[in-house]
C-alpha atoms as a PDB file:
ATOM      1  CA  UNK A   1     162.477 187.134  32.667  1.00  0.00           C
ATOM      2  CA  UNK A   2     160.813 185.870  29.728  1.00  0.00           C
ATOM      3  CA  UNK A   3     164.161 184.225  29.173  1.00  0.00           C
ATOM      4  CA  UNK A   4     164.028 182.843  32.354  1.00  0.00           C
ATOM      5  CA  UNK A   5     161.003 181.480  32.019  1.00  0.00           C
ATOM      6  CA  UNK A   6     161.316 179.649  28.205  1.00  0.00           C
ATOM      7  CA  UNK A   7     164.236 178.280  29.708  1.00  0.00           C
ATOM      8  CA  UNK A   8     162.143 176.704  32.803  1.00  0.00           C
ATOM      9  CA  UNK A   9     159.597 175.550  30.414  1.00  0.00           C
ATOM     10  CA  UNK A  10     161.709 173.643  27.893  1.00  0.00           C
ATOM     11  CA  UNK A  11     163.463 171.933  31.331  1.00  0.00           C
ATOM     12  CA  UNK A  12     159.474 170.703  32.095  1.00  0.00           C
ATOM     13  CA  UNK A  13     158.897 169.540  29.122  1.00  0.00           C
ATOM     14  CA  UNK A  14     162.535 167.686  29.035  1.00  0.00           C
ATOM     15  CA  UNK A  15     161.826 166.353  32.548  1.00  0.00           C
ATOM     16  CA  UNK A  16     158.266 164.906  30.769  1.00  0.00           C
ATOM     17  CA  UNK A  17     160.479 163.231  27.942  1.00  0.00           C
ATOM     18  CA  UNK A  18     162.238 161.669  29.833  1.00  0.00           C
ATOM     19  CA  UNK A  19     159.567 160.167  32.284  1.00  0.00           C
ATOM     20  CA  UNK A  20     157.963 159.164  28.710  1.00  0.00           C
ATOM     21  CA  UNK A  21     161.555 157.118  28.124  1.00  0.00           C
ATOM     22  CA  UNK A  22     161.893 155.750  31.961  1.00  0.00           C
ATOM     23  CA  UNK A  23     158.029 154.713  32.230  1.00  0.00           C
ATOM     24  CA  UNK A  24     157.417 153.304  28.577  1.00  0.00           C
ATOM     25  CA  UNK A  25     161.259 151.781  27.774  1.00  0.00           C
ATOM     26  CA  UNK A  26     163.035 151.738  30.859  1.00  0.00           C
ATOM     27  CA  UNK A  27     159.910 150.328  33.512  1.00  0.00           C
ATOM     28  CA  UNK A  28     160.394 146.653  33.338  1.00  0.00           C
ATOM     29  CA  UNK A  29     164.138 147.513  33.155  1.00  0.00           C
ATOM     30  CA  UNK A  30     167.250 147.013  35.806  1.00  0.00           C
ATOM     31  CA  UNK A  31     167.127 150.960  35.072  1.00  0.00           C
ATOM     32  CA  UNK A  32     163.661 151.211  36.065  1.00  0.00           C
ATOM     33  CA  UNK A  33     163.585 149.068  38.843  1.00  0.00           C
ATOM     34  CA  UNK A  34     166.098 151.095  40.046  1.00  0.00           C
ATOM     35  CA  UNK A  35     165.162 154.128  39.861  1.00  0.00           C
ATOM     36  CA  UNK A  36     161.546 153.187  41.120  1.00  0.00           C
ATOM     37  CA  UNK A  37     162.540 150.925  43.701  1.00  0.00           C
ATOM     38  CA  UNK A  38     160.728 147.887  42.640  1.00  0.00           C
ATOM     39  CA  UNK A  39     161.449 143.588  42.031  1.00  0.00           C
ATOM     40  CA  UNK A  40     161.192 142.281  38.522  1.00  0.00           C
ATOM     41  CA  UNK A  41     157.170 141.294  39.635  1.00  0.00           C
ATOM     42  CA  UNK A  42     156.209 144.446  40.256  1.00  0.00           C
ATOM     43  CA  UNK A  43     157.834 146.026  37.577  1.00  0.00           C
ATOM     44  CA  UNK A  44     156.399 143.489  34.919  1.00  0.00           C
ATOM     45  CA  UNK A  45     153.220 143.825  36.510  1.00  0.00           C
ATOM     46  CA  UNK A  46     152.436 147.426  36.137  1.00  0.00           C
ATOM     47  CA  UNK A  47     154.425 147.754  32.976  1.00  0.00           C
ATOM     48  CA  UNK A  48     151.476 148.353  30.490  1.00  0.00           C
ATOM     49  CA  UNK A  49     150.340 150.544  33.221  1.00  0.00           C
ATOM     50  CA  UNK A  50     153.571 152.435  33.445  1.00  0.00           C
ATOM     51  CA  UNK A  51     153.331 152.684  29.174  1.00  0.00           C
ATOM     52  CA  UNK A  52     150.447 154.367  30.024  1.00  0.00           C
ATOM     53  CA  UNK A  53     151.512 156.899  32.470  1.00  0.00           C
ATOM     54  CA  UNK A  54     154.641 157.250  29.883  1.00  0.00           C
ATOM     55  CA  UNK A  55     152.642 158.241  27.037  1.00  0.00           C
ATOM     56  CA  UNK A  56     150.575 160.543  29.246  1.00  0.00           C
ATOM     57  CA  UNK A  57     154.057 162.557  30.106  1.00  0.00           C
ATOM     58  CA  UNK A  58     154.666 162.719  27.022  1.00  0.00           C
ATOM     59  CA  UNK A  59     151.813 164.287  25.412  1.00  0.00           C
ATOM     60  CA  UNK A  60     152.636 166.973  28.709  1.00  0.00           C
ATOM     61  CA  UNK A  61     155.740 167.240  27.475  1.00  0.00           C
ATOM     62  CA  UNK A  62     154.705 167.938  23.287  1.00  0.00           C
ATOM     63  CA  UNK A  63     152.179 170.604  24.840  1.00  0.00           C
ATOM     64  CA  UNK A  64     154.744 172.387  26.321  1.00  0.00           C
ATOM     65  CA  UNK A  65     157.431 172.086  23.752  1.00  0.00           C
ATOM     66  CA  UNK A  66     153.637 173.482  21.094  1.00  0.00           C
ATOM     67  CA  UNK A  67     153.419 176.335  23.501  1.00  0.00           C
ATOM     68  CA  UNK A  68     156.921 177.588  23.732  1.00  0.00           C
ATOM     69  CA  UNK A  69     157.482 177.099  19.747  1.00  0.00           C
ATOM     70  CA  UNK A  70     153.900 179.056  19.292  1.00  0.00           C
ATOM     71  CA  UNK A  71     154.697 181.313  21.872  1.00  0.00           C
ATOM     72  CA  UNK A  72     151.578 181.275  23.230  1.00  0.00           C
ATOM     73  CA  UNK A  73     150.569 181.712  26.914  1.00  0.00           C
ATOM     74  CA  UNK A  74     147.721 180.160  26.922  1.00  0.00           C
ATOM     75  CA  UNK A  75     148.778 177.001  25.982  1.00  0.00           C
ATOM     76  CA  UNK A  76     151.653 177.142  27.743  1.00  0.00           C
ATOM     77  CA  UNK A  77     150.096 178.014  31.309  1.00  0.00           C
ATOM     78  CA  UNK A  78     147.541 175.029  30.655  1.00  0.00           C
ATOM     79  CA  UNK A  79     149.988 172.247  30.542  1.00  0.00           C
ATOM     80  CA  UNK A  80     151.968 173.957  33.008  1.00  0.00           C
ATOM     81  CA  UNK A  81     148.730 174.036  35.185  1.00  0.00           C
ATOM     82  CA  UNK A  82     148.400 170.587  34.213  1.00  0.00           C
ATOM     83  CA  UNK A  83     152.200 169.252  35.462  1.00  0.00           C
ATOM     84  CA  UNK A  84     151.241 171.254  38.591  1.00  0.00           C
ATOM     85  CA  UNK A  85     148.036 169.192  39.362  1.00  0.00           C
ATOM     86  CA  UNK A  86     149.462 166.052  38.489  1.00  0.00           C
ATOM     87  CA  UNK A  87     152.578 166.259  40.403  1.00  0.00           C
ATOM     88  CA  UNK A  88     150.595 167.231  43.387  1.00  0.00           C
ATOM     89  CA  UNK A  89     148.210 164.672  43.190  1.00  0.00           C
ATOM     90  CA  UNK A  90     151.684 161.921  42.743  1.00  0.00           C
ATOM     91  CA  UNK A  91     152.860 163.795  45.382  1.00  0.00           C
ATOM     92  CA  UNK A  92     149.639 162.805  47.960  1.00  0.00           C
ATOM     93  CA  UNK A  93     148.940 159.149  46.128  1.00  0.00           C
ATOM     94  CA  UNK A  94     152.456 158.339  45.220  1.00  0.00           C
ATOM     95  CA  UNK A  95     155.302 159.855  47.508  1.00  0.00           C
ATOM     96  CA  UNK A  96     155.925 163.085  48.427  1.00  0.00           C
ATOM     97  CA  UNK A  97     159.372 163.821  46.630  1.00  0.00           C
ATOM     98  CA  UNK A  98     156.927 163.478  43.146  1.00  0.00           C
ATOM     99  CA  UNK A  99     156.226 167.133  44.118  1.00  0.00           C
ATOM    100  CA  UNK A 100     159.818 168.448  44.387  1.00  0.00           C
ATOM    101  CA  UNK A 101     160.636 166.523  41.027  1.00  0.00           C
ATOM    102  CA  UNK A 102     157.673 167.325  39.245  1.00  0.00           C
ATOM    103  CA  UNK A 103     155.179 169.851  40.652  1.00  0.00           C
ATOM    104  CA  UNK A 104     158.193 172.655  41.802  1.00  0.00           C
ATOM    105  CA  UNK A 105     159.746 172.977  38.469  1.00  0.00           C
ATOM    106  CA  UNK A 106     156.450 173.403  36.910  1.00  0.00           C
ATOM    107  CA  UNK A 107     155.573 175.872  39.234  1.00  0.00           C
ATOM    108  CA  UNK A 108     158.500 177.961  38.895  1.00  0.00           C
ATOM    109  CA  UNK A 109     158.346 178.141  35.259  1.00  0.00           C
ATOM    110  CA  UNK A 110     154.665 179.413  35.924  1.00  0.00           C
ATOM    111  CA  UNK A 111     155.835 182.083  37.890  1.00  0.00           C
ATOM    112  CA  UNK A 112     158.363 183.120  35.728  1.00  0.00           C
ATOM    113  CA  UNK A 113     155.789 183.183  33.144  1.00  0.00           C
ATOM    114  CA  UNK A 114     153.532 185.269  35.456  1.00  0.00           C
ATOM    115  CA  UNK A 115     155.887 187.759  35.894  1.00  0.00           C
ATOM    116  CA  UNK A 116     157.454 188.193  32.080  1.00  0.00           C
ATOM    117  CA  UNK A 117     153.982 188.706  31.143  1.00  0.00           C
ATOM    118  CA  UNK A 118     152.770 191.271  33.145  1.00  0.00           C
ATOM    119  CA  UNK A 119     155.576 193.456  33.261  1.00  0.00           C
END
């Protein structure tokens, strides 16, 4: 299980770098406005806001990536807590797939930590 759940959390963090790449390089992008379903205005529009976001996933992703290298739950179960919120919060403000994308990974890979840990 522990396995199991390392696994889970390196595909997180992985999921985080690349939201980093789409939202900071790929936003104002044919990618990007592809993948987010946008025109070239809105795209350029929101792109310093999208570097933000970017940067944001991507200090969620280095957290996770400290805590799995450190091996240390702690850490690890507060960025995954963190994923969690913010993918449920996307999910409500956003769209509701941001949840199945973002939030359901996250929470397996808590689980999975859960249940290595008190075995």
């Amino acid at each position: 299980m522990r396995l199991i759940s390392t696994i889970l959390i390196c595909l997180v963090a992985l999921l985080h770098g690349g939201f980093l790449v789409l939202e900071m390089f790929y936003w104002d992008h044919e990618v990007g406005r592809k993948i987010f379903s946008m025109t070239p205005e809105a795209s350029s529009s929101s792109a310093a806001l999208a570097m933000n976001q970017g940067l944001y996933n991507g200090f969620l992703a280095a957290g996770l990536i400290w805590g799995v290298l450190a091996d240390r739950t702690d850490v690890k179960n507060f960025f995954l807590v963190c994923v969690i919120v913010a993918g449920i919060f996307g999910a409500f403000t956003a769209k509701p797939t941001i949840f199945f994308i973002q939030a359901m990974p996250a929470i397996l890979a808590m689980l999975t930590l859960f249940l290595s840990n008190n075995r």
